[in-house]
C-alpha atoms as a PDB file:
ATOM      1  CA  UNK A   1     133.232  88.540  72.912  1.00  0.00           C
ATOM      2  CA  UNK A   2     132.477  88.846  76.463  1.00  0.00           C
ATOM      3  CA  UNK A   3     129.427  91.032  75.761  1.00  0.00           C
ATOM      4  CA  UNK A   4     127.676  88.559  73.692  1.00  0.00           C
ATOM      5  CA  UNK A   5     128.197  85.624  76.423  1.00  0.00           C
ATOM      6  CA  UNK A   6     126.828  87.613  78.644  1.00  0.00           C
ATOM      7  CA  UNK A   7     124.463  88.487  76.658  1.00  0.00           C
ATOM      8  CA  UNK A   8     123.685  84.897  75.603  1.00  0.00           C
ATOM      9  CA  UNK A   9     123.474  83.693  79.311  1.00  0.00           C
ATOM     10  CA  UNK A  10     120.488  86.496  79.877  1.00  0.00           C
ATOM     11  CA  UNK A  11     118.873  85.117  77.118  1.00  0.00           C
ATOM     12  CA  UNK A  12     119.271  81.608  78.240  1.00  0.00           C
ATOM     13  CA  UNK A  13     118.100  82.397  82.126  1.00  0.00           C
ATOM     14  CA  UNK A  14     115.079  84.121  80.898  1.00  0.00           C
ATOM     15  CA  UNK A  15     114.406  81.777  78.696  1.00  0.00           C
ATOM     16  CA  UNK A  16     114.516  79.170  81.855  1.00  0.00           C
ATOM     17  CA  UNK A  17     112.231  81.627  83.650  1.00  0.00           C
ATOM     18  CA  UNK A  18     109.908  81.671  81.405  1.00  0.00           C
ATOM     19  CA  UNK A  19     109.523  77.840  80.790  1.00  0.00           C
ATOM     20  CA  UNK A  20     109.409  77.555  85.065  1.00  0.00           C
ATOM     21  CA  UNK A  21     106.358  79.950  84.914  1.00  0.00           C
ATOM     22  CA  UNK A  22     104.665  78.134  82.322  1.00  0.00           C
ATOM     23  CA  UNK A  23     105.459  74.533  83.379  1.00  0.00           C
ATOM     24  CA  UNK A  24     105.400  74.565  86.903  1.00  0.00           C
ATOM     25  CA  UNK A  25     103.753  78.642  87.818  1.00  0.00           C
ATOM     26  CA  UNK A  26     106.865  79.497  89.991  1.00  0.00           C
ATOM     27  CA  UNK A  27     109.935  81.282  89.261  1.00  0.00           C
ATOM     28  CA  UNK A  28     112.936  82.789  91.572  1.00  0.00           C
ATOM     29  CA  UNK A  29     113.863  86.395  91.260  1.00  0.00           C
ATOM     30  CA  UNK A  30     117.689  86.707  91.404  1.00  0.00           C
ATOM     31  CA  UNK A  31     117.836  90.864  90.310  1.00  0.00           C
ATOM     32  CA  UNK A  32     116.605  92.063  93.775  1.00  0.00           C
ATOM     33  CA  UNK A  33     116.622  92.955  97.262  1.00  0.00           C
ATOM     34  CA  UNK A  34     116.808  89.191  98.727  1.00  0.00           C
ATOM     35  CA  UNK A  35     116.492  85.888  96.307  1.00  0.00           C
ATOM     36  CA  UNK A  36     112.926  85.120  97.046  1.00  0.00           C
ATOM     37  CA  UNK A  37     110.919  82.452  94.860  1.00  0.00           C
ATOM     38  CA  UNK A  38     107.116  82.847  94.013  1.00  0.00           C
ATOM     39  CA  UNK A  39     105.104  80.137  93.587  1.00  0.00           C
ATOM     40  CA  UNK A  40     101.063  80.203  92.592  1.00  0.00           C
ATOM     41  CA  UNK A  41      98.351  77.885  93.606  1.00  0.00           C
ATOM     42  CA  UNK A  42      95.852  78.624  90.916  1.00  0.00           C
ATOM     43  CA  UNK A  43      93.153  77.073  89.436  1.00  0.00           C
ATOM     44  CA  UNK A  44      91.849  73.992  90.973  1.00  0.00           C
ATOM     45  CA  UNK A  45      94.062  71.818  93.446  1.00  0.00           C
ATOM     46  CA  UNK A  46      94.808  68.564  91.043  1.00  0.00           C
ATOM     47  CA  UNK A  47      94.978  65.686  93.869  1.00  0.00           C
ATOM     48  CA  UNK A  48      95.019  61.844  92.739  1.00  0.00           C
ATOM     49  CA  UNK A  49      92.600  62.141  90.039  1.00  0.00           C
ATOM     50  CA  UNK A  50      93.074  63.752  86.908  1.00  0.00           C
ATOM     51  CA  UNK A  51      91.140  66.676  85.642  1.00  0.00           C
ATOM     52  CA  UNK A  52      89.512  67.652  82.395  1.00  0.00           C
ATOM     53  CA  UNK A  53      92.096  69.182  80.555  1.00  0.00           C
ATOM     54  CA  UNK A  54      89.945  73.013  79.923  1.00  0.00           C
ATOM     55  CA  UNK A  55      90.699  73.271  83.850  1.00  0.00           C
ATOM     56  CA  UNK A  56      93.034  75.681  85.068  1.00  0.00           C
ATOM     57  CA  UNK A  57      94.983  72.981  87.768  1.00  0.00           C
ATOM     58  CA  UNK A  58      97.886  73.310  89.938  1.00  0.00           C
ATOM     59  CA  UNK A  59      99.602  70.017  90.434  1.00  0.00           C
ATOM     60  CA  UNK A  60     100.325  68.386  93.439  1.00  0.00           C
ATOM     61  CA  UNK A  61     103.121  66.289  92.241  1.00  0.00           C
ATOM     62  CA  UNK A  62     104.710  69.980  90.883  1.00  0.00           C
ATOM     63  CA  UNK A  63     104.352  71.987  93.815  1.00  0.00           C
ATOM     64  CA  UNK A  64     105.368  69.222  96.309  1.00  0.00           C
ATOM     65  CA  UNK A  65     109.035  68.657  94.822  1.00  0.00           C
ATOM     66  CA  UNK A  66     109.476  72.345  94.551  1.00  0.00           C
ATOM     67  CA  UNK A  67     108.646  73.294  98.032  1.00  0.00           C
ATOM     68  CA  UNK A  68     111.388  70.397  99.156  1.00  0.00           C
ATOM     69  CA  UNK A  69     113.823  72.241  96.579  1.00  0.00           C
ATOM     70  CA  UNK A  70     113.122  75.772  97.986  1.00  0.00           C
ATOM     71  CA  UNK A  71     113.660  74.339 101.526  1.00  0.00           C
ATOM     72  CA  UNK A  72     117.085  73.034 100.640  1.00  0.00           C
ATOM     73  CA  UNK A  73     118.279  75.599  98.012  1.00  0.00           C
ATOM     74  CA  UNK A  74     120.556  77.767 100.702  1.00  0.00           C
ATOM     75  CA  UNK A  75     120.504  80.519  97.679  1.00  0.00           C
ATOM     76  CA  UNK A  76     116.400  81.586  97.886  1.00  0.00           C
ATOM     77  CA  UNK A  77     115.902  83.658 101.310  1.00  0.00           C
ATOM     78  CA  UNK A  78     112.145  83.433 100.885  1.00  0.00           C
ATOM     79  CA  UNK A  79     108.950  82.732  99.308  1.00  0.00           C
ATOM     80  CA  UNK A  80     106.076  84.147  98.665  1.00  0.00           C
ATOM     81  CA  UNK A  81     102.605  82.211  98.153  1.00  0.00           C
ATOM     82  CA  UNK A  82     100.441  83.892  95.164  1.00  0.00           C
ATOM     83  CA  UNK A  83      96.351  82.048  95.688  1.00  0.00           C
ATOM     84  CA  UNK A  84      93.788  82.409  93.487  1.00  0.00           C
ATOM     85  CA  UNK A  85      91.972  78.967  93.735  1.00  0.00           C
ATOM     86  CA  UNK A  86      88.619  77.549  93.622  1.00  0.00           C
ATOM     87  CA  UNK A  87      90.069  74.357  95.729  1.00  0.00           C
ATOM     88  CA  UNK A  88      89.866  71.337  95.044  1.00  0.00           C
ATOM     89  CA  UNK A  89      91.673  68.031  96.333  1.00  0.00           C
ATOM     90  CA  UNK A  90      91.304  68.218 100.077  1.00  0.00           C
ATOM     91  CA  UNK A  91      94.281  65.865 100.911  1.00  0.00           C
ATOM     92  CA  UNK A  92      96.535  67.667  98.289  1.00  0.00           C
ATOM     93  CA  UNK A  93      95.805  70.868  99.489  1.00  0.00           C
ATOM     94  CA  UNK A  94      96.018  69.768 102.805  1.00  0.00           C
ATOM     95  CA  UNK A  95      99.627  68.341 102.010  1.00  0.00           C
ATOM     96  CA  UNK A  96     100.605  71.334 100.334  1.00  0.00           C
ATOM     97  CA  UNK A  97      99.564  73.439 103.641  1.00  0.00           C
ATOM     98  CA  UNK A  98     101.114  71.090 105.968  1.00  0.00           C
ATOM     99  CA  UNK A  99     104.673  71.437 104.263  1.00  0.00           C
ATOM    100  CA  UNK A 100     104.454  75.217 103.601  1.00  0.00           C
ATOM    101  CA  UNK A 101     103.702  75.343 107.034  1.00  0.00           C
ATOM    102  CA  UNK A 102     106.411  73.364 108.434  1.00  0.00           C
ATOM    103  CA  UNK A 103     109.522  74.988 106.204  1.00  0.00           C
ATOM    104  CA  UNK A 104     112.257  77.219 108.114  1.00  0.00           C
ATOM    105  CA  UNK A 105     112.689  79.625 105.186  1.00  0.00           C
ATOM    106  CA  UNK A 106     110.729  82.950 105.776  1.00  0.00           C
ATOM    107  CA  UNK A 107     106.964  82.540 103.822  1.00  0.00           C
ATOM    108  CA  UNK A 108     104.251  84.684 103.051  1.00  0.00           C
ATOM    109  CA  UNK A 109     101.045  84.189 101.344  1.00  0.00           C
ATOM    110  CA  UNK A 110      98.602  86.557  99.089  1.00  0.00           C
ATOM    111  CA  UNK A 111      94.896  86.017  98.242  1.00  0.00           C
ATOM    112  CA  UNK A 112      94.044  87.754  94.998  1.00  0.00           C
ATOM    113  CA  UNK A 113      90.676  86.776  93.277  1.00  0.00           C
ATOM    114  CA  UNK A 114      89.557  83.993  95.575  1.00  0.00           C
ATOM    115  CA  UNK A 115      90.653  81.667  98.032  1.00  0.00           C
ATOM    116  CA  UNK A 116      87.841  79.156  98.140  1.00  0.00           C
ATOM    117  CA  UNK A 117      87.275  75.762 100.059  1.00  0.00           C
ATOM    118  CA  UNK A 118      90.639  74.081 100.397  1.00  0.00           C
ATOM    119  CA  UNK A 119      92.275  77.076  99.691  1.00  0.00           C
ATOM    120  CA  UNK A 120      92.029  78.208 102.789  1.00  0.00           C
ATOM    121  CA  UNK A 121      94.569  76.235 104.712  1.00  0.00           C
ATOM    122  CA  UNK A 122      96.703  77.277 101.897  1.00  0.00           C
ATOM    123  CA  UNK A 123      96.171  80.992 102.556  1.00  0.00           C
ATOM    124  CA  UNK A 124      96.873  80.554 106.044  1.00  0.00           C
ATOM    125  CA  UNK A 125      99.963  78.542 106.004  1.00  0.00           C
ATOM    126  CA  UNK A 126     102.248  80.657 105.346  1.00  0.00           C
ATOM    127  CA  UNK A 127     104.527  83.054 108.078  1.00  0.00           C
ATOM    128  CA  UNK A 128     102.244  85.402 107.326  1.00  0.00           C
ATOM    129  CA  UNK A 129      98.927  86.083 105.048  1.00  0.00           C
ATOM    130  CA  UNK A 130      98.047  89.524 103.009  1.00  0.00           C
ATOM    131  CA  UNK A 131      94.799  89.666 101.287  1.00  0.00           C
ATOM    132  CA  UNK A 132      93.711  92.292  98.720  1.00  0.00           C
ATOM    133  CA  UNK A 133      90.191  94.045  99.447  1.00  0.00           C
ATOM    134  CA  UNK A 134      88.664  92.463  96.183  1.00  0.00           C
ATOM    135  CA  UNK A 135      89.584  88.720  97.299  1.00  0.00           C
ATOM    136  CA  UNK A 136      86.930  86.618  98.457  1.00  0.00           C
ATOM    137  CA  UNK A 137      87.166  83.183 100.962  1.00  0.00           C
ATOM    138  CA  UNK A 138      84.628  80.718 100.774  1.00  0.00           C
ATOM    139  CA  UNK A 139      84.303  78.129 104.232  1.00  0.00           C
ATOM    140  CA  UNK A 140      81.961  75.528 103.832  1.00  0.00           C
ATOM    141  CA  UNK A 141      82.277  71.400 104.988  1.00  0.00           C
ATOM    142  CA  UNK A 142      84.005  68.526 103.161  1.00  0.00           C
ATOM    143  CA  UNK A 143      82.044  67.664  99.792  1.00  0.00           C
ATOM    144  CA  UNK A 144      82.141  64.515  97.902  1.00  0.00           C
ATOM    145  CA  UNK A 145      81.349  63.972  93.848  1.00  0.00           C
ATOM    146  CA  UNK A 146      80.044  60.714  93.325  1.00  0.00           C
ATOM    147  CA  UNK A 147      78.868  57.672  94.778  1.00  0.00           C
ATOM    148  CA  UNK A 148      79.030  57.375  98.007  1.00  0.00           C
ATOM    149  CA  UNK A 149      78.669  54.377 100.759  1.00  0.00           C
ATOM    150  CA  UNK A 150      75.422  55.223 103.029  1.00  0.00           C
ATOM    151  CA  UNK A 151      77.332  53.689 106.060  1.00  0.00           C
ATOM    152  CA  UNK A 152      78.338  55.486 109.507  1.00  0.00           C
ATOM    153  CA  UNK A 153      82.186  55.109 108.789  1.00  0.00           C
ATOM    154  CA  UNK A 154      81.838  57.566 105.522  1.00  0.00           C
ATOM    155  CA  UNK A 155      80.130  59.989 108.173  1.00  0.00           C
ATOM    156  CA  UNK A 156      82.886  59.609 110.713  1.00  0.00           C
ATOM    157  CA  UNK A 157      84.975  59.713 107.695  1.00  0.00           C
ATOM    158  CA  UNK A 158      83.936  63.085 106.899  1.00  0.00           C
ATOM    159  CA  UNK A 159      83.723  64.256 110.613  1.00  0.00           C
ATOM    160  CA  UNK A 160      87.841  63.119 110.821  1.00  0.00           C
ATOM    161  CA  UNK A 161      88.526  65.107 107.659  1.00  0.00           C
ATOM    162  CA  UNK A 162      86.684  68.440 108.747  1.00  0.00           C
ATOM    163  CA  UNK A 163      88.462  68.458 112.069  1.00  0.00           C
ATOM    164  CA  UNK A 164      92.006  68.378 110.315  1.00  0.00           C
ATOM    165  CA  UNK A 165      91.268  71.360 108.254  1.00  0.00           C
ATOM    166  CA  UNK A 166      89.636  72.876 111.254  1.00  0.00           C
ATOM    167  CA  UNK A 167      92.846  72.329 113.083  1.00  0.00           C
ATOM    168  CA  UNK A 168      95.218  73.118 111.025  1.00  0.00           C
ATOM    169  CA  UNK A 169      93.245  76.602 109.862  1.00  0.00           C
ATOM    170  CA  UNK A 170      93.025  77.663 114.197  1.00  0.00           C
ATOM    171  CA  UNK A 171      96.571  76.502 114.612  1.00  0.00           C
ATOM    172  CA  UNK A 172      97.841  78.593 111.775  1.00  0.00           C
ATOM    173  CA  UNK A 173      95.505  81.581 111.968  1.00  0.00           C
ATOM    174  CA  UNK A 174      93.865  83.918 115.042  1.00  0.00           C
ATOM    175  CA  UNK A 175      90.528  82.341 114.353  1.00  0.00           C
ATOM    176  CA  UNK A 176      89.030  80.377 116.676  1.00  0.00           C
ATOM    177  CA  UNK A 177      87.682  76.434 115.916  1.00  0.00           C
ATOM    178  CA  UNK A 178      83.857  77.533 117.450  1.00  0.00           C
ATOM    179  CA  UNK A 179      84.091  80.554 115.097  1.00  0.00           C
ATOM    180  CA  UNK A 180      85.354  78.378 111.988  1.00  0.00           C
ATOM    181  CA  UNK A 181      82.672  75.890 112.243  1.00  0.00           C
ATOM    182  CA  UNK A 182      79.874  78.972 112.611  1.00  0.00           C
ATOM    183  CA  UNK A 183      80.903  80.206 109.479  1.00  0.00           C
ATOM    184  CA  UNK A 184      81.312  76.981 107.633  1.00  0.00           C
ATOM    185  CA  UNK A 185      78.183  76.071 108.635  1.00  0.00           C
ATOM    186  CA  UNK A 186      75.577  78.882 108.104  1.00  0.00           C
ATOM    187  CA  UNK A 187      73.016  78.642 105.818  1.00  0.00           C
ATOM    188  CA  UNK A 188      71.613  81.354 103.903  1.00  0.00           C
ATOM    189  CA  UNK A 189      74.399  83.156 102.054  1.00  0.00           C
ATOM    190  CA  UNK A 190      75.295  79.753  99.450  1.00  0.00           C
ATOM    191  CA  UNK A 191      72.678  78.479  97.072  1.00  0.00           C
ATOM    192  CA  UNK A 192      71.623  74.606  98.001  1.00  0.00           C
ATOM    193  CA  UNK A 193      74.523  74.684 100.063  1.00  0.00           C
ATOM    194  CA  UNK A 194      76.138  75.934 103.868  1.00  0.00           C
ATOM    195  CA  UNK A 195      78.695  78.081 104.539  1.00  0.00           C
ATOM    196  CA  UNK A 196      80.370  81.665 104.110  1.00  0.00           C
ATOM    197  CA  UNK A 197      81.351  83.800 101.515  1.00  0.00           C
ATOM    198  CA  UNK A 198      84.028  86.841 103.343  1.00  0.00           C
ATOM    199  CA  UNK A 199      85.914  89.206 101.521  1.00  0.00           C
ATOM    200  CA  UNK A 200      89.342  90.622 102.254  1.00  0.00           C
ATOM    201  CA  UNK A 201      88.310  92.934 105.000  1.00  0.00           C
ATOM    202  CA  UNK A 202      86.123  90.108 106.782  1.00  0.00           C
ATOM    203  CA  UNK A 203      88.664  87.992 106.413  1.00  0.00           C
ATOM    204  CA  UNK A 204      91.006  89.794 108.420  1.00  0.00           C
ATOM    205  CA  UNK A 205      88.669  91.603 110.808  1.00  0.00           C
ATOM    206  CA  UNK A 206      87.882  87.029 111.623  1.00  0.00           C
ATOM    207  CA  UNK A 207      91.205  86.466 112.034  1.00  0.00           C
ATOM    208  CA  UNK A 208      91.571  84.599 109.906  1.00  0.00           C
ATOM    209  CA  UNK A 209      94.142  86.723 107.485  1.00  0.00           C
ATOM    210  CA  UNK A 210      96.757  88.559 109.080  1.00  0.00           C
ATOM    211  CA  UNK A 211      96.725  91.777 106.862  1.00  0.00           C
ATOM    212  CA  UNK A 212      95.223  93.668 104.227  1.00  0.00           C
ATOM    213  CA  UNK A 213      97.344  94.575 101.288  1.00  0.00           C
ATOM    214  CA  UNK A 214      98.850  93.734  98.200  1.00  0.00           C
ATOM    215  CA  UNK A 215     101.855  92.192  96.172  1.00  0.00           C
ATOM    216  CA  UNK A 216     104.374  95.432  97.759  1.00  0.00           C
ATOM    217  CA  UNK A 217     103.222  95.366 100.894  1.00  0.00           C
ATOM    218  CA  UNK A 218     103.418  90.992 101.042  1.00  0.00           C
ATOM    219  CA  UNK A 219     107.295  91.139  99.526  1.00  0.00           C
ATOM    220  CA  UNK A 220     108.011  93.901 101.637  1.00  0.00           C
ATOM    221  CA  UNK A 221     107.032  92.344 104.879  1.00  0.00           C
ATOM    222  CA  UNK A 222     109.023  88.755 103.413  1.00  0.00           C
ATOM    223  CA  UNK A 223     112.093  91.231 103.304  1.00  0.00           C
ATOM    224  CA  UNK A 224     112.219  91.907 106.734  1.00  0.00           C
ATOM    225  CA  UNK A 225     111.644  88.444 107.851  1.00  0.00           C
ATOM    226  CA  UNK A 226     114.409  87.351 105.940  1.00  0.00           C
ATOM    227  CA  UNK A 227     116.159  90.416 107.265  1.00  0.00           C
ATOM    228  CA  UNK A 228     115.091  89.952 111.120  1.00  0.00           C
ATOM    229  CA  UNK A 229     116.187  86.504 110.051  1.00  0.00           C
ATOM    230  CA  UNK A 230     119.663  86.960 108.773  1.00  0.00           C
ATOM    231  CA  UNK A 231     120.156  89.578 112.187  1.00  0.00           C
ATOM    232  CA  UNK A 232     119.578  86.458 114.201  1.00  0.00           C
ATOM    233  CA  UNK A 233     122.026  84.688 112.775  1.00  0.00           C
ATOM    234  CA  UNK A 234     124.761  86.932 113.100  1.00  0.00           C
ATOM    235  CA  UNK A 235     123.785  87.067 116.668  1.00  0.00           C
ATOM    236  CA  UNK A 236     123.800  83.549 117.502  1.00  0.00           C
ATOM    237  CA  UNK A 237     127.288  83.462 115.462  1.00  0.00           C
ATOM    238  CA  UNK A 238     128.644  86.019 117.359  1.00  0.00           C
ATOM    239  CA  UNK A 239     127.275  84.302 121.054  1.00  0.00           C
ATOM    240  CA  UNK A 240     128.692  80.837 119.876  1.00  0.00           C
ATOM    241  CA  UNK A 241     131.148  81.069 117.688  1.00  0.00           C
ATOM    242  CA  UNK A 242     131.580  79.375 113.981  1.00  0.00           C
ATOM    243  CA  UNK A 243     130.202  75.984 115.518  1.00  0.00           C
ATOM    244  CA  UNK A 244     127.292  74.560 113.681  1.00  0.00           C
ATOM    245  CA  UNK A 245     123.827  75.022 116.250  1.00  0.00           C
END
């Protein structure tokens, strides 16, 4: 009897694991070393417009609660960041950055495939960023689809905007802002546009990536953050008692 409700409560966590992939593209791995929770940013960033439904999209207003969840869940030591995006929605993906970058549980990020346009803040906000050799980054200004108001203030509009993802990318990275704004604005390497295509090995060689690797070599490095992590604790317990710090 015990056997088969154990049984039936694997069935019914996988099942829950497999509707959290397919809903939301995230899931939490309890069988393992540490409880860490993966999360992809696929696709193209969905901000405050909706997009054809044949896109591939990763939802703001899904990735936004779950990051507040994984920040308050004491259970999940860590997360890891899986990117392969085209971009998208510069103030989503922007947002998304901001609060990845901002959480106290131990993150790291992988580029697989491509981490285009606004996805790189996203591959940079993280603890720390692994990229595999294939993966490509593309840099290149703000765009806007559609009509647009010839009038200074969309300029300085635009100017405003660029110098937030410029900041945010030098804060969160070893690249410097001069360097940034060379590659997102040379001309030659993007048809009827400016900026820079790198791949993995550029990326990192910029500064812009921390490390070359792949999926073991990103969990294994969250492992010993969390690890380094839980050390510290036990330190500052032992220095000051039970009392909260």
């Amino acid at each position: 009897m015990c056997s088969e409700n154990q049984q039936e409560e694997q069935s019914n966590e996988q099942q829950q694991q497999m509707d959290q992939i397919i809903e939301f593209g995230s899931v939490a791995m309890g069988n393992a070393k540490h409880l860490i929770h993966c999360l992809n940013i696929i696709g193209q960033v969905e901000g405050h417009y909706i997009l054809p439904p044949q896109n591939k999209t990763t939802k703001y207003e899904h990735i936004i609660p779950a990051l507040v969840a994984i920040e308050q869940d004491r259970t999940i030591e860590g997360l890891v960041l899986i990117l392969n995006t085209v971009g998208g929605d510069v103030e989503a993906g922007l947002a998304i950055a901001e609060l990845v970058a901002s959480m106290k549980t131990p993150t790291v990020s992988l580029v697989v495939g491509g981490g285009h346009s606004i996805g790189v803040p996203l591959a940079v906000c993280a603890d720390r960023s692994f990229i595999v050799p294939s993966a490509t980054m593309t840099i290149h200004p703000v765009r806007m689809n559609g009509t647009v108001l010839g009038v200074p203030q969309t300029l300085s509009y635009f100017e405003k905007m660029q110098e937030r993802i410029v900041r945010f990318v030098c804060t969160n990275s070893k690249i410097t802002p001069e360097r940034f704004r060379e590659l997102m604005l040379a001309n030659g390497q993007l048809v009827m546009d400016v900026g820079s295509v790198i791949d993995g090995e550029a990326a990192v060689k910029e500064g812009l990536i921390d490390r070359l690797g792949g999926l073991s070599d990103a969990i294994e490095c969250l492992y010993d953050m969390i690890e380094n992590c839980s050390q510290k604790e036990v330190i500052k317990r032992d220095l000051h008692g039970d009392r909260p710090l």
